[in-house]
Protein backbone atom coordinates (compact mmCIF):
# COMPACT_ATOMS: atom_id res chain seq x y z
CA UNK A 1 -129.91 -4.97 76.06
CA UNK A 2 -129.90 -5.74 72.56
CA UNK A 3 -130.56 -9.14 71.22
CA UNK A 4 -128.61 -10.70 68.57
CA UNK A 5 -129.59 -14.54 67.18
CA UNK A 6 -127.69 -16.34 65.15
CA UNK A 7 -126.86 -19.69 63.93
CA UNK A 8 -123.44 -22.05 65.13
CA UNK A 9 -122.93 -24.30 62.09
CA UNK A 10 -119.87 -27.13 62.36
CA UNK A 11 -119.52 -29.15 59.38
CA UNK A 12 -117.65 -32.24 59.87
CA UNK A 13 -115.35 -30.64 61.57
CA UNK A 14 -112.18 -32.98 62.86
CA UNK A 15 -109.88 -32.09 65.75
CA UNK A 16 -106.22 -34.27 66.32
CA UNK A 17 -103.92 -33.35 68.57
CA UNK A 18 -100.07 -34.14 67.88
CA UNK A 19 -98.57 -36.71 70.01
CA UNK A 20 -94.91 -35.30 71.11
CA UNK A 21 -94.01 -38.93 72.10
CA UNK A 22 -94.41 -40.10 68.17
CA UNK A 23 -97.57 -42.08 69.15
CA UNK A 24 -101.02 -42.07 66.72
CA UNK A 25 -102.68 -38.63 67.11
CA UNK A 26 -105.13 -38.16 69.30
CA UNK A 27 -108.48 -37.81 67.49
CA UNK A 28 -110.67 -35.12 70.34
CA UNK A 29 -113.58 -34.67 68.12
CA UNK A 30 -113.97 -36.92 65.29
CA UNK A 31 -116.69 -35.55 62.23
CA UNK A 32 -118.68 -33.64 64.23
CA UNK A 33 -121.48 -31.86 62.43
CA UNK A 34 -124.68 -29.81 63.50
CA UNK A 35 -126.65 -27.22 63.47
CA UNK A 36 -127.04 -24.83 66.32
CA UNK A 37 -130.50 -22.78 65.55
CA UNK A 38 -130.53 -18.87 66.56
CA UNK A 39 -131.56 -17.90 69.92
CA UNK A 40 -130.97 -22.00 70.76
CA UNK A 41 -129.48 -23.60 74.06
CA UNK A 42 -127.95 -26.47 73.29
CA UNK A 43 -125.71 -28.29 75.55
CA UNK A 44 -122.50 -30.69 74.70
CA UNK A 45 -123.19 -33.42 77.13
CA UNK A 46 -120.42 -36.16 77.84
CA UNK A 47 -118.41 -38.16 80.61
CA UNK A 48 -114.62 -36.19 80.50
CA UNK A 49 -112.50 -36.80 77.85
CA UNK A 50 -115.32 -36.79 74.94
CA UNK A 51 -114.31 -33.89 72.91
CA UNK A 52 -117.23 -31.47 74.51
CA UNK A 53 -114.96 -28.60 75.91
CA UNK A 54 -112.38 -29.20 72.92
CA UNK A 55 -115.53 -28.56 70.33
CA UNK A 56 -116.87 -25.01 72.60
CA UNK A 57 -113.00 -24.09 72.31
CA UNK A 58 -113.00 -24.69 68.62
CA UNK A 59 -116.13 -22.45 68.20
CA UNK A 60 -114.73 -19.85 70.54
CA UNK A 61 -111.48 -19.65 68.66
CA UNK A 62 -109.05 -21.06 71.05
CA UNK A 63 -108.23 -24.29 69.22
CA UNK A 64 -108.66 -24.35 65.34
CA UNK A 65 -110.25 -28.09 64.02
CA UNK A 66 -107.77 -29.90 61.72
CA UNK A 67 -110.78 -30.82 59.23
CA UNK A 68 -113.94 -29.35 59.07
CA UNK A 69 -115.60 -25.64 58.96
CA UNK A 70 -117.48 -23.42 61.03
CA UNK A 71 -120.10 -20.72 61.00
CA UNK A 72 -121.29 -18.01 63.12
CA UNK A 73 -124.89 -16.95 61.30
CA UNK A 74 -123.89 -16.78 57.16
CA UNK A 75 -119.81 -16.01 58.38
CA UNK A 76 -117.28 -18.51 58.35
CA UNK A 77 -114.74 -18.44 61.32
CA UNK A 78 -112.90 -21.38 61.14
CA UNK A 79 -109.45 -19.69 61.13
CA UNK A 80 -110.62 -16.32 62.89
CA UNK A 81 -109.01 -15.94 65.81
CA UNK A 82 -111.19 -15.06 69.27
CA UNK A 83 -111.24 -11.54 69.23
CA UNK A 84 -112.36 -11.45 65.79
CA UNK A 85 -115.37 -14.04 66.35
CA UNK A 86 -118.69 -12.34 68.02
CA UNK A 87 -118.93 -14.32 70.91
CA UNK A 88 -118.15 -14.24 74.98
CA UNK A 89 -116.78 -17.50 76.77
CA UNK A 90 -117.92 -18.03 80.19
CA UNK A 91 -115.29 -20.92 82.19
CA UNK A 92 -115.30 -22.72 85.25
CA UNK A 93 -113.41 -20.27 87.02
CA UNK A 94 -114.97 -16.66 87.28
CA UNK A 95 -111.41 -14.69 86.58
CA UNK A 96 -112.74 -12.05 88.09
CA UNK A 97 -110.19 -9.21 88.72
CA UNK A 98 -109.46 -8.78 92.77
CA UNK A 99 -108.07 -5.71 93.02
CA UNK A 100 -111.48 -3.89 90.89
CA UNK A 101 -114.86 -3.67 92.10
CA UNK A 102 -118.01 -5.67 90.68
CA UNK A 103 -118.66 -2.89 88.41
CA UNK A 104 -114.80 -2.17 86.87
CA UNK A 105 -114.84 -6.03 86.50
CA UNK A 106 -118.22 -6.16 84.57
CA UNK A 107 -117.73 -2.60 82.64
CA UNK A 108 -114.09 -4.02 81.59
CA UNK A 109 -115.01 -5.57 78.13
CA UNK A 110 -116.66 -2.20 77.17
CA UNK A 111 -113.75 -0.03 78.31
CA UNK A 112 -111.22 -2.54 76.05
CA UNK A 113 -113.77 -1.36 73.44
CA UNK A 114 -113.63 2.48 74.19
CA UNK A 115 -117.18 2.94 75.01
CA UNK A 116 -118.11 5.70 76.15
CA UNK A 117 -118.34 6.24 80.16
CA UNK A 118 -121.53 7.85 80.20
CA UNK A 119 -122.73 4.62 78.13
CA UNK A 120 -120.79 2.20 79.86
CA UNK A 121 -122.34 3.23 83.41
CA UNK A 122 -126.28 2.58 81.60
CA UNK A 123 -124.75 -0.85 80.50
CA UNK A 124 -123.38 -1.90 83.42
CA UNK A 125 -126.22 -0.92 85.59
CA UNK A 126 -128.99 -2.62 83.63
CA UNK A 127 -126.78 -5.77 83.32
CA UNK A 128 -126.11 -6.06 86.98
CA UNK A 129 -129.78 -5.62 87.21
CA UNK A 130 -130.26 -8.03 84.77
CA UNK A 131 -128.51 -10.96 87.06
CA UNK A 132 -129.68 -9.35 90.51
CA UNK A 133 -126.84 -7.40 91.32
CA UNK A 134 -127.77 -4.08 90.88
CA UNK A 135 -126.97 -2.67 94.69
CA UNK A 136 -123.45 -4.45 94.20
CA UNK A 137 -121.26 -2.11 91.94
CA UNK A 138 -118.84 -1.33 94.33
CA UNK A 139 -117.84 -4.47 96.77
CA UNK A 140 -114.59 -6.24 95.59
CA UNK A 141 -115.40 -9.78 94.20
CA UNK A 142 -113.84 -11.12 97.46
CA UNK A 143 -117.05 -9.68 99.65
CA UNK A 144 -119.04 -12.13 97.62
CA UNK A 145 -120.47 -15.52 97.58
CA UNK A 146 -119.69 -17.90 95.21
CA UNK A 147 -123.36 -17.59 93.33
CA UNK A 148 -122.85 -13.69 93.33
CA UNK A 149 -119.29 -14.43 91.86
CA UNK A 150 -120.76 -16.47 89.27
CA UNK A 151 -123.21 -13.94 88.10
CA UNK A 152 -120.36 -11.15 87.96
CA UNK A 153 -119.03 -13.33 85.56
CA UNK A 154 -122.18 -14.01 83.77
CA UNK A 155 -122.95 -10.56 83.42
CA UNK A 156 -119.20 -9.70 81.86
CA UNK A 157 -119.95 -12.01 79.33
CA UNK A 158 -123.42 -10.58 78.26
CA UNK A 159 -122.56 -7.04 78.67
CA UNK A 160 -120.29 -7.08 75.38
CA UNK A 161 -123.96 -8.47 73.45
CA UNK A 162 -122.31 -11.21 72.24
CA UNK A 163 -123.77 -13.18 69.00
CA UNK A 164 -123.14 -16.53 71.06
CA UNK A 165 -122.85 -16.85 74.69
CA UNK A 166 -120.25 -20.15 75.45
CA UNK A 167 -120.55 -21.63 78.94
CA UNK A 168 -117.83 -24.27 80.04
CA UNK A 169 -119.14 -26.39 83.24
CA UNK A 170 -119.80 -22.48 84.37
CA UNK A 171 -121.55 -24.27 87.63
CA UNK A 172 -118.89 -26.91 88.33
CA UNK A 173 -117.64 -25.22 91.59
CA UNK A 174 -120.69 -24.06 93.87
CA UNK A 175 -122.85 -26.10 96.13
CA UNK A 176 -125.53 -28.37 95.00
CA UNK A 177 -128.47 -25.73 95.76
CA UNK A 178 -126.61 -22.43 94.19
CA UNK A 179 -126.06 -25.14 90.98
CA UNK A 180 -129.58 -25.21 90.84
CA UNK A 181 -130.81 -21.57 91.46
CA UNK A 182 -128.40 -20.56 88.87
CA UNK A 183 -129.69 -23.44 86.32
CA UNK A 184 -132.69 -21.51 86.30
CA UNK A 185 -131.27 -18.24 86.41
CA UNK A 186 -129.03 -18.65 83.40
CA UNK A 187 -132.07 -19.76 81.52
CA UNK A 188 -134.07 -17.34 82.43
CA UNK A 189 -131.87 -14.66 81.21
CA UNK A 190 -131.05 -16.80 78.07
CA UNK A 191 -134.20 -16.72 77.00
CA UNK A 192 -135.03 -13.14 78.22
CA UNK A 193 -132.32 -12.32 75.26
CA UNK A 194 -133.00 -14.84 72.84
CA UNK A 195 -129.32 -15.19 73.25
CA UNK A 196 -127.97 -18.11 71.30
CA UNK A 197 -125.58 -19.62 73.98
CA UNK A 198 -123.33 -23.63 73.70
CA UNK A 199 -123.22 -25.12 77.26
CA UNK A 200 -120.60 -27.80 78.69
CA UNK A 201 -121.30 -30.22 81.09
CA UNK A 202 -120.69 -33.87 82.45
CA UNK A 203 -123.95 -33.05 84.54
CA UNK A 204 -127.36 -34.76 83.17
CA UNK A 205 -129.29 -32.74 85.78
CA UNK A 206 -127.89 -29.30 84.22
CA UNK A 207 -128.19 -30.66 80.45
CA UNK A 208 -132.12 -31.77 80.96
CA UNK A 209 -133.21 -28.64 82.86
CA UNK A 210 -131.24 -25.82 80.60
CA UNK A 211 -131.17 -27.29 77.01
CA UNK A 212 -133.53 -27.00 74.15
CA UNK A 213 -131.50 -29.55 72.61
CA UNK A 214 -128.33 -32.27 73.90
CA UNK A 215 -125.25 -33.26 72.11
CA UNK A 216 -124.35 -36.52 73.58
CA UNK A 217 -120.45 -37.47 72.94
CA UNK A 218 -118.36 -40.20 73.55
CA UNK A 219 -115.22 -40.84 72.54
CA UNK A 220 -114.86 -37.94 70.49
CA UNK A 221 -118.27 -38.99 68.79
CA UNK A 222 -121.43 -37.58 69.08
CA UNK A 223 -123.96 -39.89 69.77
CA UNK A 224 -127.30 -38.62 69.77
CA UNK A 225 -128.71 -35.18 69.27
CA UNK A 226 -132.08 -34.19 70.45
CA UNK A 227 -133.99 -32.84 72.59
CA UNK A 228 -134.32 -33.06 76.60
CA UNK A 229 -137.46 -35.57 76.04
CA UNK A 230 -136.00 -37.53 72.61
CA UNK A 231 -132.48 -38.16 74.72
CA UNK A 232 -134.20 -39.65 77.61
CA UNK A 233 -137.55 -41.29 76.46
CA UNK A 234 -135.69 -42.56 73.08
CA UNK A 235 -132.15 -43.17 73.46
CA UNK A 236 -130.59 -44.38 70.66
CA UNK A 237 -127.88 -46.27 72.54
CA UNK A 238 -127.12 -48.07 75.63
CA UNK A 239 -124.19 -45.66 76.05
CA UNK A 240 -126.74 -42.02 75.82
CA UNK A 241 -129.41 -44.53 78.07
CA UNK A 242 -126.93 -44.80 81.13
CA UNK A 243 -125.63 -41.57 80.93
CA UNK A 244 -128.93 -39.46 81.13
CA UNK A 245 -130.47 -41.08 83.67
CA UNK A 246 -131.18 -44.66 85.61
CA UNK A 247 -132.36 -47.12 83.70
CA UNK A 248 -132.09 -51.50 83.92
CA UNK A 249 -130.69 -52.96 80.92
CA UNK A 250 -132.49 -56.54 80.37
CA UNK A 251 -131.18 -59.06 77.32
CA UNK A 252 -133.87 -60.24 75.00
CA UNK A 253 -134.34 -62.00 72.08
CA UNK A 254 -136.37 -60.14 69.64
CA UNK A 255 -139.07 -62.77 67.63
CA UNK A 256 -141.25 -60.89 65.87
CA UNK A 257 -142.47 -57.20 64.66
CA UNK A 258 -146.38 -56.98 63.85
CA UNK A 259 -147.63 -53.35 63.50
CA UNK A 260 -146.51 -51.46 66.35
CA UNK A 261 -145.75 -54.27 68.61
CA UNK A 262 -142.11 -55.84 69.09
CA UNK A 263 -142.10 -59.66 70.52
CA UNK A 264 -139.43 -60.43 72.55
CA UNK A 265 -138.59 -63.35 74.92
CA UNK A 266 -137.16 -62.00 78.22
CA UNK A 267 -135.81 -65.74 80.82
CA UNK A 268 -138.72 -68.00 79.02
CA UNK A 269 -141.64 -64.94 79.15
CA UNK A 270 -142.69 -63.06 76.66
CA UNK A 271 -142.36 -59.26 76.89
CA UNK A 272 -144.03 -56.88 74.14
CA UNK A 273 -142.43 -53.56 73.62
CA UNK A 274 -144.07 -50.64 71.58
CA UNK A 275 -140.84 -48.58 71.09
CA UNK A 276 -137.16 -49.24 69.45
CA UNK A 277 -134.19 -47.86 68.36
CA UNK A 278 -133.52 -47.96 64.49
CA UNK A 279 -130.87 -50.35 64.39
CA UNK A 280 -133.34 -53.26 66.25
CA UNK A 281 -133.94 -56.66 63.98
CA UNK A 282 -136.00 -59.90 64.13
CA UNK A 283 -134.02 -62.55 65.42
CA UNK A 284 -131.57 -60.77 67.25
CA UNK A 285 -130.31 -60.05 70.60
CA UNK A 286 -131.14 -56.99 71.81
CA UNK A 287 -131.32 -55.15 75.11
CA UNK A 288 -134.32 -54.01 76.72
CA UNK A 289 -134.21 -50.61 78.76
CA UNK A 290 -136.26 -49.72 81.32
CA UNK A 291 -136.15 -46.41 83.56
CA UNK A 292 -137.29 -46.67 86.74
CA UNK A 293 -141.14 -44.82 87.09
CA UNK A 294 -141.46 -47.25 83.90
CA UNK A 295 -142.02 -50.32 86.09
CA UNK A 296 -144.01 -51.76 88.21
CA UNK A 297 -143.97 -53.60 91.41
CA UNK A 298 -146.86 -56.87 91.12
CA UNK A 299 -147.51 -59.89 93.42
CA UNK A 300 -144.86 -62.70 93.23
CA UNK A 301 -145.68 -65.05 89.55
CA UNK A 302 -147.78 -62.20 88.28
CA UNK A 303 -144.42 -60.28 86.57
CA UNK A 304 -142.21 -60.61 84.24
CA UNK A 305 -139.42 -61.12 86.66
CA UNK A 306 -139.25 -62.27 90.10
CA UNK A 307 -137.32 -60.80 92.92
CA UNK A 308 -137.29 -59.33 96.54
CA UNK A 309 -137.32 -56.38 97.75
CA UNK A 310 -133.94 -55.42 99.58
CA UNK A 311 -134.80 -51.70 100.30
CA UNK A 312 -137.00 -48.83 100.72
CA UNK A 313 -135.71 -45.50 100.24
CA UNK A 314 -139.18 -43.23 100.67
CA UNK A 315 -138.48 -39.95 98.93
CA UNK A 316 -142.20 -37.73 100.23
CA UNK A 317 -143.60 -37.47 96.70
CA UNK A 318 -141.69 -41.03 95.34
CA UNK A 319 -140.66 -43.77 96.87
CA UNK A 320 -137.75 -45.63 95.01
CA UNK A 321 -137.54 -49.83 95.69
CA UNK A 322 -134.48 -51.79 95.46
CA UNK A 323 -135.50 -55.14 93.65
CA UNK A 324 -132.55 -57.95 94.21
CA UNK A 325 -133.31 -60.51 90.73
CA UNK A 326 -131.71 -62.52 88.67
CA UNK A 327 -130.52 -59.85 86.10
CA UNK A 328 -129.08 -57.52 89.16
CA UNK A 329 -130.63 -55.15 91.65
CA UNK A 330 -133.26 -53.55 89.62
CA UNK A 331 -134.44 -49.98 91.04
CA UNK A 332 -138.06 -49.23 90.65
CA UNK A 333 -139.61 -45.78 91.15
CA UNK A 334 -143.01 -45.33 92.43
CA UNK A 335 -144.68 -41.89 92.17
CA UNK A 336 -147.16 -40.99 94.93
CA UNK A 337 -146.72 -44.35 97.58
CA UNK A 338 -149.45 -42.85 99.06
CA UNK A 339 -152.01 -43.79 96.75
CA UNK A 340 -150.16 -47.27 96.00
CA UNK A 341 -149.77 -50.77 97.40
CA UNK A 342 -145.72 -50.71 98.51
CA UNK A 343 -144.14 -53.78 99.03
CA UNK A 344 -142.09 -54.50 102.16
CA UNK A 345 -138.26 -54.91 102.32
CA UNK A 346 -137.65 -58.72 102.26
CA UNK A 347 -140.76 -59.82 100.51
CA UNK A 348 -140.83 -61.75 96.92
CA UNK A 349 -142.40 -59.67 94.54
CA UNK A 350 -142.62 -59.63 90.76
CA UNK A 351 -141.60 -56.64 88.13
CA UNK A 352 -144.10 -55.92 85.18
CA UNK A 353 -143.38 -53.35 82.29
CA UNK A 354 -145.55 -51.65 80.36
CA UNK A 355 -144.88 -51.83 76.71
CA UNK A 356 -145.50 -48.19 75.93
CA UNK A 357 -142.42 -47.06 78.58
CA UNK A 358 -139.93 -49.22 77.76
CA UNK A 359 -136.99 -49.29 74.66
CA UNK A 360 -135.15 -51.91 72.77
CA UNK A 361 -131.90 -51.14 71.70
CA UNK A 362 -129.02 -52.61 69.78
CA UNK A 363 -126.64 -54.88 71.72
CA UNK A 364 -124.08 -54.02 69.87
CA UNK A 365 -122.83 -50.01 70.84
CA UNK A 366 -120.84 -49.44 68.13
């Protein structure tokens, strides 16, 4: 199959959507502007209602941005509609045709596009191939399982070689461990093209394991871009923080920068802290995140904070412990318990950070 790589490009690009009632307009995606690279998988990461699927619909074709252009490689498309923009949407539901057979479904993009039959059979067989269906060409979509329905669809979309692959929440409706054999599937084959390919999801899981880069929104915003590592190891926000993954939010007082090394007073103690957002200022009130494998359980009066443990929940190769403190339960992760000292449910214990690990951010979200 033929790879084609190109860039996405959105510049500022605005999307409001008229309120019938006489209301304000309802801003979807406000400014949003980035730079998809070719043969990139970035995802557009965000809880419901953040603009995400409104922005893949606006670079699909299906809703045109009020303000704002956008690029496919070097060609504008702003006002293109879908059929004239090189690209292949992939939605929650498969829309898979009942009444053909896996291989009428998958050939019928290539048909619409009177392709030759003898060349339409080659690229139907090497794409079912290509997402392990190649013994399937002639059951009805009904005689499959939800993960073979999902790579039907897959494969319609990819058999058209498509400049940009779109996938909205394409997982959303199989079972926890088909989500996660296809994660790695649809990756795999991503990259086997060098496909450049926009993925939707509300799921962190999905957006860490498939993405060379995230789009966090909120709001209609986007809030951070970067990737999988940057997004978790340096959010920018409290907001991206909580959203990719655990973490304990602690209020300081920042009181000094010297070098590398942030002083901040955490209940009386003093915590130092290698690593901050931009927006973080001497003499202010910040908040200090934590995730989880980050801390560490000590002795009672040998922390930063005291607490007791309410709960063990052992994992095999992590154990995660339930802290009750002052600040809230506090969940601590601890990698191999094996090899470690682990702390009884109902003893007082103490947490410690270590100031490489940990993040201060802004109090304020805005």
């Amino acid at each position: 199959m033929e790879k084609k790589s190109v860039s996405v490009t959105l510049e500022h690009v605005t999307k409001k959507f008229k309120d019938v009632k006489g209301k304000a307009d309802v801003i979807a995606v406000n400014d949003s502007h980035f730079i998809i690279e070719p043969g990139e998988l970035v995802t557009l990461l965000g809880p419901s209602g953040c603009g995400k699927t409104t922005t893949l619909r606006m670079i699909a074709g299906f809703e045109l941005p009020t303000e704002g252009k956008i690029y496919i490689g070097n060609e504008e498309v702003t006002m293109l509609p879908p059929n004239k923009r090189d690209t292949a949407t992939m939605f929650q539901s498969y829309g898979l045709f009942p009444h053909m057979t896996v291989f009428d479904n998958v050939a019928y993009g290539l048909k619409l596009r009177k392709i030759p039959q003898e060349e339409i059979a080659k690229r139907v067989n090497e794409t079912l191939a290509l997402v392990g269906l190649a013994s399937y060409g002639d059951r009805a979509p009904s005689k499959l399982s939800g993960g073979q329905q999902q790579r039907v669809a897959l494969a319609r979309s990819l058999i058209v070689t498509p400049s940009v692959l779109l996938l909205d929440e394409p997982l959303s409706n199989l079972d926890a461990l088909l989500r996660e054999q296809m994660r790695i599937e649809i990756r795999k084959i991503q990259k086997e093209l060098g496909i450049t390919a926009v993925y939707v999801t509300h799921d962190r899981v999905e957006a860490m394991s498939l993405s060379d880069r995230v789009v966090v929104m909120k709001d209609g915003y986007i809030r951070q871009i970067g990737s999988p590592n940057e997004i978790y190891e340096d959010p920018n926000s409290r907001f991206v923080a909580g959203f990719v993954g655990k973490a304990a939010f602690f209020p300081v007082q920042v009181k000094k920068h010297d070098k590398k090394i942030w002083v901040c007073e955490l209940g009386g103690k003093e915590v130092l802290v290698e690593r901050s957002a931009d927006n973080v200022e001497v003499g202010s009130e910040a908040v200090l995140m934590a995730r989880p494998e980050s801390l560490r359980i000590v002795e009672s009066g040998q922390g930063k904070i005291e607490g007791k443990v309410r709960m063990n929940v052992y994992l095999g190769h992590s154990l995660e412990a339930f802290i009750n403190t002052s600040f809230g339960e506090v969940l601590v992760q601890i990698d191999d318990p094996h090899a470690k000292k682990v702390f009884k449910e109902g003893e007082n214990v103490s947490i410690d950070f270590t100031p490489d690990r940990v993040r201060l951010l802004n109090k304020s979200e805005a």
